[in-house]
N, C-alpha and C. Protein backbone atom coordinates (compact mmCIF):
# COMPACT_ATOMS: atom_id res chain seq x y z
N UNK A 1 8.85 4.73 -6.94
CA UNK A 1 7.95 5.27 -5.95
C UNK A 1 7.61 4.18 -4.93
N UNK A 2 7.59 4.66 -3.31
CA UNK A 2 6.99 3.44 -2.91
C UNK A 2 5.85 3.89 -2.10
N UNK A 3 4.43 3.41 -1.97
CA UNK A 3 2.96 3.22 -2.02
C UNK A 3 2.73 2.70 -0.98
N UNK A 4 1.87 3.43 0.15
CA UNK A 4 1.30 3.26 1.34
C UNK A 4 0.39 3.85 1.71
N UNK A 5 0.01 3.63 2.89
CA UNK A 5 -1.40 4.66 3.64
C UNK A 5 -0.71 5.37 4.59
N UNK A 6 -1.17 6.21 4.32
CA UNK A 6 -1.66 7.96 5.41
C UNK A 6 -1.80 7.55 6.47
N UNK A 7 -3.01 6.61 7.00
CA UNK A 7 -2.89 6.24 8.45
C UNK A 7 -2.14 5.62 9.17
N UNK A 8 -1.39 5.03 8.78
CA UNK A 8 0.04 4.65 9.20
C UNK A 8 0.92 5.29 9.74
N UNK A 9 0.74 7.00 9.46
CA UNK A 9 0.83 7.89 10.09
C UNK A 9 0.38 8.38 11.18
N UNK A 10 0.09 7.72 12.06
CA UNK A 10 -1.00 7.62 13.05
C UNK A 10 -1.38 6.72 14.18
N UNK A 11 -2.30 6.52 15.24
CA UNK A 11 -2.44 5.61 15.93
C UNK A 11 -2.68 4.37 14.97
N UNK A 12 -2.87 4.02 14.42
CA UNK A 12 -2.45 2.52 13.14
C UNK A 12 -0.91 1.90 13.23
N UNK A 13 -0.03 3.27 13.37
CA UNK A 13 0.98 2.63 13.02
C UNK A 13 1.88 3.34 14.54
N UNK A 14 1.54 3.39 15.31
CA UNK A 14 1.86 3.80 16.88
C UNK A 14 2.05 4.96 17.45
N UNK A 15 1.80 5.96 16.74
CA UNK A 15 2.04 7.59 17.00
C UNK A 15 0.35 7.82 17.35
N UNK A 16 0.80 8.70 18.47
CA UNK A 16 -0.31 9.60 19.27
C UNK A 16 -1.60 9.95 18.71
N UNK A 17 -1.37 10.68 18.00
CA UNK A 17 -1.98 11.37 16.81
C UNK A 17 -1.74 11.45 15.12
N UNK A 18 -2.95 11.46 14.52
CA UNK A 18 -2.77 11.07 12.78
C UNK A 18 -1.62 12.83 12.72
N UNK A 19 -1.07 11.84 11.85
CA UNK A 19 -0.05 13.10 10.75
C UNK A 19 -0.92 13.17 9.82
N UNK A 20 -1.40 14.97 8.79
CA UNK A 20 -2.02 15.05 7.94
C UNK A 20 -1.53 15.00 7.09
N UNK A 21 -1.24 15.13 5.84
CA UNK A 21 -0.49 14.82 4.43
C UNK A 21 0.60 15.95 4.15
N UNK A 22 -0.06 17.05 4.51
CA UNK A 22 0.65 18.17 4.35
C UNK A 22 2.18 18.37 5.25
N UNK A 23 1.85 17.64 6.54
CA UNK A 23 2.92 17.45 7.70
C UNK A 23 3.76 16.31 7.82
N UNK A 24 3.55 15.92 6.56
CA UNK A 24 4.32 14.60 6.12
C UNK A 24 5.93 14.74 6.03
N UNK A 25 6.38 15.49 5.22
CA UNK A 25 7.81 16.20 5.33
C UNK A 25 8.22 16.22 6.12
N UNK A 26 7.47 17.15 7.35
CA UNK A 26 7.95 17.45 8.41
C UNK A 26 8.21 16.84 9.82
N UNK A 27 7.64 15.22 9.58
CA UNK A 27 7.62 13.69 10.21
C UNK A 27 8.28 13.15 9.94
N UNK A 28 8.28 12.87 8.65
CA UNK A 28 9.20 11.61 7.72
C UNK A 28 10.60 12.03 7.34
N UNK A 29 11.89 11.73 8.17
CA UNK A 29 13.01 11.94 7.19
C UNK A 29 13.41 10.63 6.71
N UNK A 30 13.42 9.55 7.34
CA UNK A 30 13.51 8.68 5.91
C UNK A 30 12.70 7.00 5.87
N UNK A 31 13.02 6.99 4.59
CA UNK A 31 12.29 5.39 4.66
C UNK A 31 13.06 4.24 4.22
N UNK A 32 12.86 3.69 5.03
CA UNK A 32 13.59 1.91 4.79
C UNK A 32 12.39 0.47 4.44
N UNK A 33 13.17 0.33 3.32
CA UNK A 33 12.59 -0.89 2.98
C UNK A 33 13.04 -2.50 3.23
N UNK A 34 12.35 -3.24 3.79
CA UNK A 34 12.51 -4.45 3.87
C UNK A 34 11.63 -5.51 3.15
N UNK A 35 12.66 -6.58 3.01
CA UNK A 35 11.86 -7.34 1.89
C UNK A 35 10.88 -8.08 2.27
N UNK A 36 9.63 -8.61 1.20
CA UNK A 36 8.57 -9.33 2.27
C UNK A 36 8.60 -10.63 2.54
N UNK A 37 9.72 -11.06 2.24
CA UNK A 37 10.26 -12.41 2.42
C UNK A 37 11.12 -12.59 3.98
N UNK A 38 11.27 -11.21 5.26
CA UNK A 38 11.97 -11.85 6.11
C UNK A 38 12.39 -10.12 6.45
N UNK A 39 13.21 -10.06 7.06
CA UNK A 39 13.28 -8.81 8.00
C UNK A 39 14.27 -7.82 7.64
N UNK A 40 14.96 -8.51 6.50
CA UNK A 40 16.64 -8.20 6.08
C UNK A 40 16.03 -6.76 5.16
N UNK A 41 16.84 -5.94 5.64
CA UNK A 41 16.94 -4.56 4.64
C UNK A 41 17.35 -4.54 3.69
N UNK A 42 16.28 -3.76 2.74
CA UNK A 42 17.22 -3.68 1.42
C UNK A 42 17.45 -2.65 1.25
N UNK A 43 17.01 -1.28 1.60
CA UNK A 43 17.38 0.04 1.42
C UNK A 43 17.04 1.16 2.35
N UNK A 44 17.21 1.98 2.70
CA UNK A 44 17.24 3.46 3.34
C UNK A 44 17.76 4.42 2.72
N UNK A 45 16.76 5.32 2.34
CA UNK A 45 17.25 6.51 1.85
C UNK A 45 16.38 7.77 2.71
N UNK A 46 16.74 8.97 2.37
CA UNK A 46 15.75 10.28 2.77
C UNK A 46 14.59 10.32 2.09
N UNK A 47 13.69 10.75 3.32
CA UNK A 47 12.01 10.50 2.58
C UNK A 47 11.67 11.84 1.56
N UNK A 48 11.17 11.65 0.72
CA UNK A 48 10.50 12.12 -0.51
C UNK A 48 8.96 12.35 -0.82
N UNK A 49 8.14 12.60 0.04
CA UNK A 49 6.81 12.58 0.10
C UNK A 49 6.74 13.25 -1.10
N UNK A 50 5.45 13.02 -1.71
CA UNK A 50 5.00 13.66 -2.99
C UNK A 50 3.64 13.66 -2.88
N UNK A 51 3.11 14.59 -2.48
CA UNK A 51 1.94 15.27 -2.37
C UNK A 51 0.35 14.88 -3.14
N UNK A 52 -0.32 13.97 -3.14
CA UNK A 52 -1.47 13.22 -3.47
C UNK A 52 -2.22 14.33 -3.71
N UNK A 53 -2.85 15.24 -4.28
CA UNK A 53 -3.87 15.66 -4.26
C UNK A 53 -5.72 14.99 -3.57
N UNK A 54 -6.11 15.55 -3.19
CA UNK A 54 -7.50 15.02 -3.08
C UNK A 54 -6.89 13.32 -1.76
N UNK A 55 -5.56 12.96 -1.44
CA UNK A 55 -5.50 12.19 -0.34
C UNK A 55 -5.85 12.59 1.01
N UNK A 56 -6.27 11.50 1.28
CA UNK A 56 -6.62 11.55 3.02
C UNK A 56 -6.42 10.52 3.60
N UNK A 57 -6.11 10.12 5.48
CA UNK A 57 -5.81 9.18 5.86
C UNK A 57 -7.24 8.30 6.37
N UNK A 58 -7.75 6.91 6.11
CA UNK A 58 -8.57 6.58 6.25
C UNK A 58 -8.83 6.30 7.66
N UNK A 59 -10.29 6.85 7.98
CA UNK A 59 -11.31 6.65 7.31
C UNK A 59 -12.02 7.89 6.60
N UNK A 60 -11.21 9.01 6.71
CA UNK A 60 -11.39 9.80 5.90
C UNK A 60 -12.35 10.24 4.75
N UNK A 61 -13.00 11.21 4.36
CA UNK A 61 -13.86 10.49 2.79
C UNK A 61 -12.51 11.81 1.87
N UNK A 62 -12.15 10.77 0.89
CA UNK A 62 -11.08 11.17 0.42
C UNK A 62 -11.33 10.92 -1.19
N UNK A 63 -11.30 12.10 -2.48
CA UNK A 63 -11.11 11.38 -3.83
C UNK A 63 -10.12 10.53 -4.43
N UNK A 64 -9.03 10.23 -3.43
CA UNK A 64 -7.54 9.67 -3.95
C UNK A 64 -7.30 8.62 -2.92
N UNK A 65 -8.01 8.39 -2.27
CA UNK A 65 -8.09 7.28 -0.95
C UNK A 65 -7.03 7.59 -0.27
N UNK A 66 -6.53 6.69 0.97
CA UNK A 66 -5.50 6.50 1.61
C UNK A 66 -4.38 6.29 1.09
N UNK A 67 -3.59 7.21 0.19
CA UNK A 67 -2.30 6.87 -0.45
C UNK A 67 -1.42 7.76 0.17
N UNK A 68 -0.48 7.09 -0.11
CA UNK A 68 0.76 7.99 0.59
C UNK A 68 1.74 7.36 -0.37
N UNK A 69 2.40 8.63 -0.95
CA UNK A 69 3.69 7.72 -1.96
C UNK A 69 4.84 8.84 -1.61
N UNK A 70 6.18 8.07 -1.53
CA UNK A 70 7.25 8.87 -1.61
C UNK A 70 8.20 8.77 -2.51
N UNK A 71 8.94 9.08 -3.44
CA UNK A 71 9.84 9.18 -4.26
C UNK A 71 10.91 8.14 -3.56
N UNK A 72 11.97 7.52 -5.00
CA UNK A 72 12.56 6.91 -4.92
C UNK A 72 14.03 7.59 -5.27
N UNK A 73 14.89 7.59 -4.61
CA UNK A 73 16.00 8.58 -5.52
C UNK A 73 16.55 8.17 -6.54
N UNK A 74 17.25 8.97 -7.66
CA UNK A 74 17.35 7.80 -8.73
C UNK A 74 18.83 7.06 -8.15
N UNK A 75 19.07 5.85 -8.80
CA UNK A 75 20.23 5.01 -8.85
C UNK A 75 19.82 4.40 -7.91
N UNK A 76 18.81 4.19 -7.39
CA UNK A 76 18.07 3.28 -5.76
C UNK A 76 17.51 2.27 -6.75
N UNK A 77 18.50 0.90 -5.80
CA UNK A 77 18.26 -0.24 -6.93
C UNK A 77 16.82 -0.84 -6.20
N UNK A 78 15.96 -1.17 -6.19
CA UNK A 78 15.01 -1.53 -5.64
C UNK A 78 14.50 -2.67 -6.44
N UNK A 79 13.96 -3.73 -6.11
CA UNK A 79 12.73 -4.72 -6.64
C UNK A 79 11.66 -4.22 -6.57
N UNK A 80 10.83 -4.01 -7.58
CA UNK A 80 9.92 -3.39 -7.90
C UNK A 80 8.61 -3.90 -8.76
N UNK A 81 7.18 -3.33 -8.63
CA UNK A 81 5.78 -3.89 -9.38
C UNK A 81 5.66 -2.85 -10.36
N UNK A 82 5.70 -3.04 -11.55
CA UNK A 82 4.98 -2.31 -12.68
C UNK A 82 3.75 -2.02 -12.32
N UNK A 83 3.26 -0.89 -12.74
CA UNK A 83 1.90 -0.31 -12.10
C UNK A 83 1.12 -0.79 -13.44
N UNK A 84 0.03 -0.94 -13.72
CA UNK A 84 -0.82 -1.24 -15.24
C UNK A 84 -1.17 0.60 -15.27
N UNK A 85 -0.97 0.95 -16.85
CA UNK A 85 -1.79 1.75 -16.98
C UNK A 85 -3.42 1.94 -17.60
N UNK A 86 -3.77 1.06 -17.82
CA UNK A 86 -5.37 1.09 -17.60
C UNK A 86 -5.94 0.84 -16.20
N UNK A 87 -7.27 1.72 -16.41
CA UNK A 87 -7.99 1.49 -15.24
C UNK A 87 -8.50 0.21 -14.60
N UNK A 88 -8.82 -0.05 -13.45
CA UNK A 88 -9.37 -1.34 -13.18
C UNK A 88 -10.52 -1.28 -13.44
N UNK A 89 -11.57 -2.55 -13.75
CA UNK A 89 -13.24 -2.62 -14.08
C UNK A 89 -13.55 -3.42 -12.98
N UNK A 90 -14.65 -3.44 -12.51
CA UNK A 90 -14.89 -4.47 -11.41
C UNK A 90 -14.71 -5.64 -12.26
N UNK A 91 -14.40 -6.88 -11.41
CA UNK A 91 -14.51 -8.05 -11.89
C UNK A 91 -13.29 -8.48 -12.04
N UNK A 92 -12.30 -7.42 -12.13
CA UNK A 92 -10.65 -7.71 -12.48
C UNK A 92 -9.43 -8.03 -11.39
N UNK A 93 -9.09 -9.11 -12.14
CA UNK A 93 -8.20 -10.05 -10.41
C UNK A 93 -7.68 -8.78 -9.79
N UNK A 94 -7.07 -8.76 -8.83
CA UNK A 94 -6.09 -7.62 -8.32
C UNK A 94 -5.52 -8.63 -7.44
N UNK A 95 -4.35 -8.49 -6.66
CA UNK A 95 -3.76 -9.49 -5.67
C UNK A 95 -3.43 -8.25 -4.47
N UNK A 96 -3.18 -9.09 -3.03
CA UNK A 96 -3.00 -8.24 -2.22
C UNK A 96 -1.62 -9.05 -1.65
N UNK A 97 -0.15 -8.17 -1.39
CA UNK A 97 1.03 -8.42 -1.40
C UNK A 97 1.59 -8.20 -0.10
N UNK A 98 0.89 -8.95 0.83
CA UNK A 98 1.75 -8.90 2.26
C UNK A 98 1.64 -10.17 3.16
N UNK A 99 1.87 -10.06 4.52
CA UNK A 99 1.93 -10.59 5.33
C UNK A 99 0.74 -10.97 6.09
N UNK A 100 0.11 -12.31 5.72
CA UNK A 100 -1.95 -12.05 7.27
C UNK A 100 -1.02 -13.25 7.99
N UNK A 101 -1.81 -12.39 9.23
CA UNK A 101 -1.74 -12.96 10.72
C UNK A 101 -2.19 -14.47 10.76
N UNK A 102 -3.28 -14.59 9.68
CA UNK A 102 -3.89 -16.00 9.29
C UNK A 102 -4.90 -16.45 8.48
N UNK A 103 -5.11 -17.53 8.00
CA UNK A 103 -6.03 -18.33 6.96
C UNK A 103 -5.19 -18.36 5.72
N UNK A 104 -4.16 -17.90 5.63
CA UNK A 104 -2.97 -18.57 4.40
C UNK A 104 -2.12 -19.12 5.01
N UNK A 105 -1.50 -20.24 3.97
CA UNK A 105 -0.28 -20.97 4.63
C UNK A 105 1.14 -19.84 4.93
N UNK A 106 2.12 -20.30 6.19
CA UNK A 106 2.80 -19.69 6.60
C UNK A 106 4.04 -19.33 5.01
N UNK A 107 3.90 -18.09 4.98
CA UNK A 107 4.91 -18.07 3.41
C UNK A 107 4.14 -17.53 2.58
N UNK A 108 3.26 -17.66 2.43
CA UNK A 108 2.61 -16.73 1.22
C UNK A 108 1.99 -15.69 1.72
N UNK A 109 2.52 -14.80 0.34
CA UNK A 109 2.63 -13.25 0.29
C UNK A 109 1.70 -12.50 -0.60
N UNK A 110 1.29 -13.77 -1.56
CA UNK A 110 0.19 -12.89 -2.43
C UNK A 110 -0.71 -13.54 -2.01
N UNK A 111 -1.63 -13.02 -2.27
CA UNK A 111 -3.44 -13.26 -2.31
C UNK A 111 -4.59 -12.36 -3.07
N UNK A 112 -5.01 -13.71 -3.78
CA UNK A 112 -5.93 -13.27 -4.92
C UNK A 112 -6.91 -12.52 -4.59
N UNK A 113 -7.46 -11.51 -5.22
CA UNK A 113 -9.09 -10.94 -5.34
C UNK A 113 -9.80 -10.30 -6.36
N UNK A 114 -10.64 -9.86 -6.20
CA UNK A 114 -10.93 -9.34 -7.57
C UNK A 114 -11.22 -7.57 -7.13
N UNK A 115 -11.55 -7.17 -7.97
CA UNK A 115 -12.33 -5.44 -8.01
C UNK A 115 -12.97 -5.28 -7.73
N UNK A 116 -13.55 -4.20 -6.97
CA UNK A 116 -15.16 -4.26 -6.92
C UNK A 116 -15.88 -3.12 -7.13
N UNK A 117 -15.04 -2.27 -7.26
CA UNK A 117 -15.07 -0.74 -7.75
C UNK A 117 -14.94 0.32 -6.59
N UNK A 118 -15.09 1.47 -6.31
CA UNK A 118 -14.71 2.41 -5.70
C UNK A 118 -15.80 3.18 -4.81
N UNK A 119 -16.16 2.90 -3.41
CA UNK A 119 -16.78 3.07 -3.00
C UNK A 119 -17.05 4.60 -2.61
N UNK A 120 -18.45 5.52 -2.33
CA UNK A 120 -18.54 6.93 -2.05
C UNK A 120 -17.80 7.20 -1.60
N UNK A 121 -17.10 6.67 -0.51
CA UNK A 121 -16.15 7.61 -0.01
C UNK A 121 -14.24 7.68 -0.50
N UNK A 122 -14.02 7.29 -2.08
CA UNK A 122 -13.06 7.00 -2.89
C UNK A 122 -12.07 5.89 -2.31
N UNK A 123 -12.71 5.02 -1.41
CA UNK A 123 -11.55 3.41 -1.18
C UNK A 123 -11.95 2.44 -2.18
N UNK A 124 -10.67 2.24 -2.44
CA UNK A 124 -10.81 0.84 -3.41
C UNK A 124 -11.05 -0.12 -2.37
N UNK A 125 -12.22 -1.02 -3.24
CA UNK A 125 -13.11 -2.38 -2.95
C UNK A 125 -12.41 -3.26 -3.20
N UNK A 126 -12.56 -4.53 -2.80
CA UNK A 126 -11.73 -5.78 -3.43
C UNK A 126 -12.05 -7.02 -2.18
N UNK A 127 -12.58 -7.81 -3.18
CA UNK A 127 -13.43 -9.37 -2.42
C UNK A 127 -11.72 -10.04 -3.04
N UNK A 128 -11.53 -10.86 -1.10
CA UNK A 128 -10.61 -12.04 -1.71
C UNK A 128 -11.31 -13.29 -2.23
N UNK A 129 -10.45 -13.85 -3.19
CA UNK A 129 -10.81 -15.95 -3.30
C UNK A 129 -10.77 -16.73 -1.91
N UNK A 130 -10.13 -16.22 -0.64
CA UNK A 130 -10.06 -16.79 0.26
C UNK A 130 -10.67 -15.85 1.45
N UNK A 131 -11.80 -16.27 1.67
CA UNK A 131 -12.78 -15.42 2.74
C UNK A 131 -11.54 -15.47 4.11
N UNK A 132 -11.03 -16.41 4.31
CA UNK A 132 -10.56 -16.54 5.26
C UNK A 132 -9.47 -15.95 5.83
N UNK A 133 -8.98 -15.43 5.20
CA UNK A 133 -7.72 -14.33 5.18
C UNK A 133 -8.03 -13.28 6.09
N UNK A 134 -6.80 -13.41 7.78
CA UNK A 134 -6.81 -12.62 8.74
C UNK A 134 -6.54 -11.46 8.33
N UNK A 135 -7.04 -10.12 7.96
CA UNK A 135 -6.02 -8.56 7.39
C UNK A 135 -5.67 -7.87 7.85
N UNK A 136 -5.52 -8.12 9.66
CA UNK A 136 -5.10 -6.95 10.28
C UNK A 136 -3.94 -6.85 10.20
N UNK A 137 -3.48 -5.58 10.30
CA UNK A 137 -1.91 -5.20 10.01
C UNK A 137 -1.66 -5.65 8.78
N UNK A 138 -2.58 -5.18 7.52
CA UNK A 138 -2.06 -5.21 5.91
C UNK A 138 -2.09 -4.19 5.83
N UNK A 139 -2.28 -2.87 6.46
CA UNK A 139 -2.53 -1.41 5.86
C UNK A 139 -1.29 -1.29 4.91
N UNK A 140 -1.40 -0.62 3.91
CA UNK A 140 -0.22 -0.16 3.44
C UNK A 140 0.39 -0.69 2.09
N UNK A 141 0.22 -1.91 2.49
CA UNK A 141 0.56 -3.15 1.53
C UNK A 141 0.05 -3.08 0.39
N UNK A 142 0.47 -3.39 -0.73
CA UNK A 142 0.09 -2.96 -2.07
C UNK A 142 -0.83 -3.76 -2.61
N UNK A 143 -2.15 -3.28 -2.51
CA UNK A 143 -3.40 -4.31 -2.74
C UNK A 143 -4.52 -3.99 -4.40
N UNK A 144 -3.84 -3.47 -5.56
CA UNK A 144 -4.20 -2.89 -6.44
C UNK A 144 -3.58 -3.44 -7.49
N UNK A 145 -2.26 -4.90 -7.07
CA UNK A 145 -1.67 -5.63 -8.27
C UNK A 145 -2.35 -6.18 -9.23
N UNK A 146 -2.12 -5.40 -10.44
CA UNK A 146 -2.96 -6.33 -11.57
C UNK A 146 -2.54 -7.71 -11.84
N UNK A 147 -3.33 -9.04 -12.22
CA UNK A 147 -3.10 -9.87 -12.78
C UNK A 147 -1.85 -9.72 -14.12
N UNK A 148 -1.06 -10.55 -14.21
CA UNK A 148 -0.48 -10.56 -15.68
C UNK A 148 0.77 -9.74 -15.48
N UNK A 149 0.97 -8.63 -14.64
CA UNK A 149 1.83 -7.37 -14.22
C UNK A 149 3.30 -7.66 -14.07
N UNK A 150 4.50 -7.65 -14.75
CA UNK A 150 5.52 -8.09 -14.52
C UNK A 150 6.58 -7.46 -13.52
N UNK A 151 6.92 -8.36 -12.59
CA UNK A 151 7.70 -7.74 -11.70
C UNK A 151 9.13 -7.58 -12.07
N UNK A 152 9.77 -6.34 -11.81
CA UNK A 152 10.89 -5.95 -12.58
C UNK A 152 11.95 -6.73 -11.19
């Protein structure tokens, strides 16, 4: 599966107007992945939206937050994060897996934080170790990595 936001669908990610979840299909024919190490492709296939219940695109008040996931086809060799199946508790590292504009050195891709639990309007919370961390243009990016989590 690969894991993003809804608003990305949208003036966030350069289109006119938000796409709603339901009109996702009918936007998306396919998705390409590139690695977060540099620009080089690793895959394209036809998009696979799979329907979130209770999702919405933020700022939305949504029970399933800003998710957007699409299927992977099978035999799609991909590098991939094991998801944990227990819940998170506040207090529990989580890392956030992309690219800031600034306050990390040029090259690093993870960055630590912890939990903080799930705010009224169903977005996951999360304080970094490094206040300083620029986040614009992280939407999307997989910010829910458990500590310990082995990457396949």
């Amino acid at each position: 599966m690969i894991v993003t936001a809804i608003h990305l669908l949208g003036p966030a990610g350069g289109l006119s107007s938000q796409v709603s979840a339901v009109e996702i299909s009918n936007v998306v024919e396919t998705v390409s992945i590139f690695r977060i190490t540099g620009d080089e492709q690793e895959q394209s296939f036809p998009a696979m939206p799979c329907q979130l219940a209770g999702a919405a695109p933020f700022p939305e008040s949504s029970t399933n937050g800003d998710v957007l996931v699409f299927a992977v086809p099978d035999g799609t060799a991909l590098d991939a994060i094991e998801f944990s199946t227990e819940p998170l508790q506040p207090g529990d590292p989580v890392w956030l897996a992309a690219h800031v504009i600034g306050g990390a050195p040029e090259g690093q891709f993870l960055h630590q934080g912890r939990f903080l639990g799930i705010d009224d309007d169903g977005y996951f919370k999360m304080e970094f170790l490094n206040a300083q961390l620029d986040l614009r243009a992280t939407s999307g990016a997989p910010s829910s990595i458990r500590a310990g989590m082995s990457w396949l």
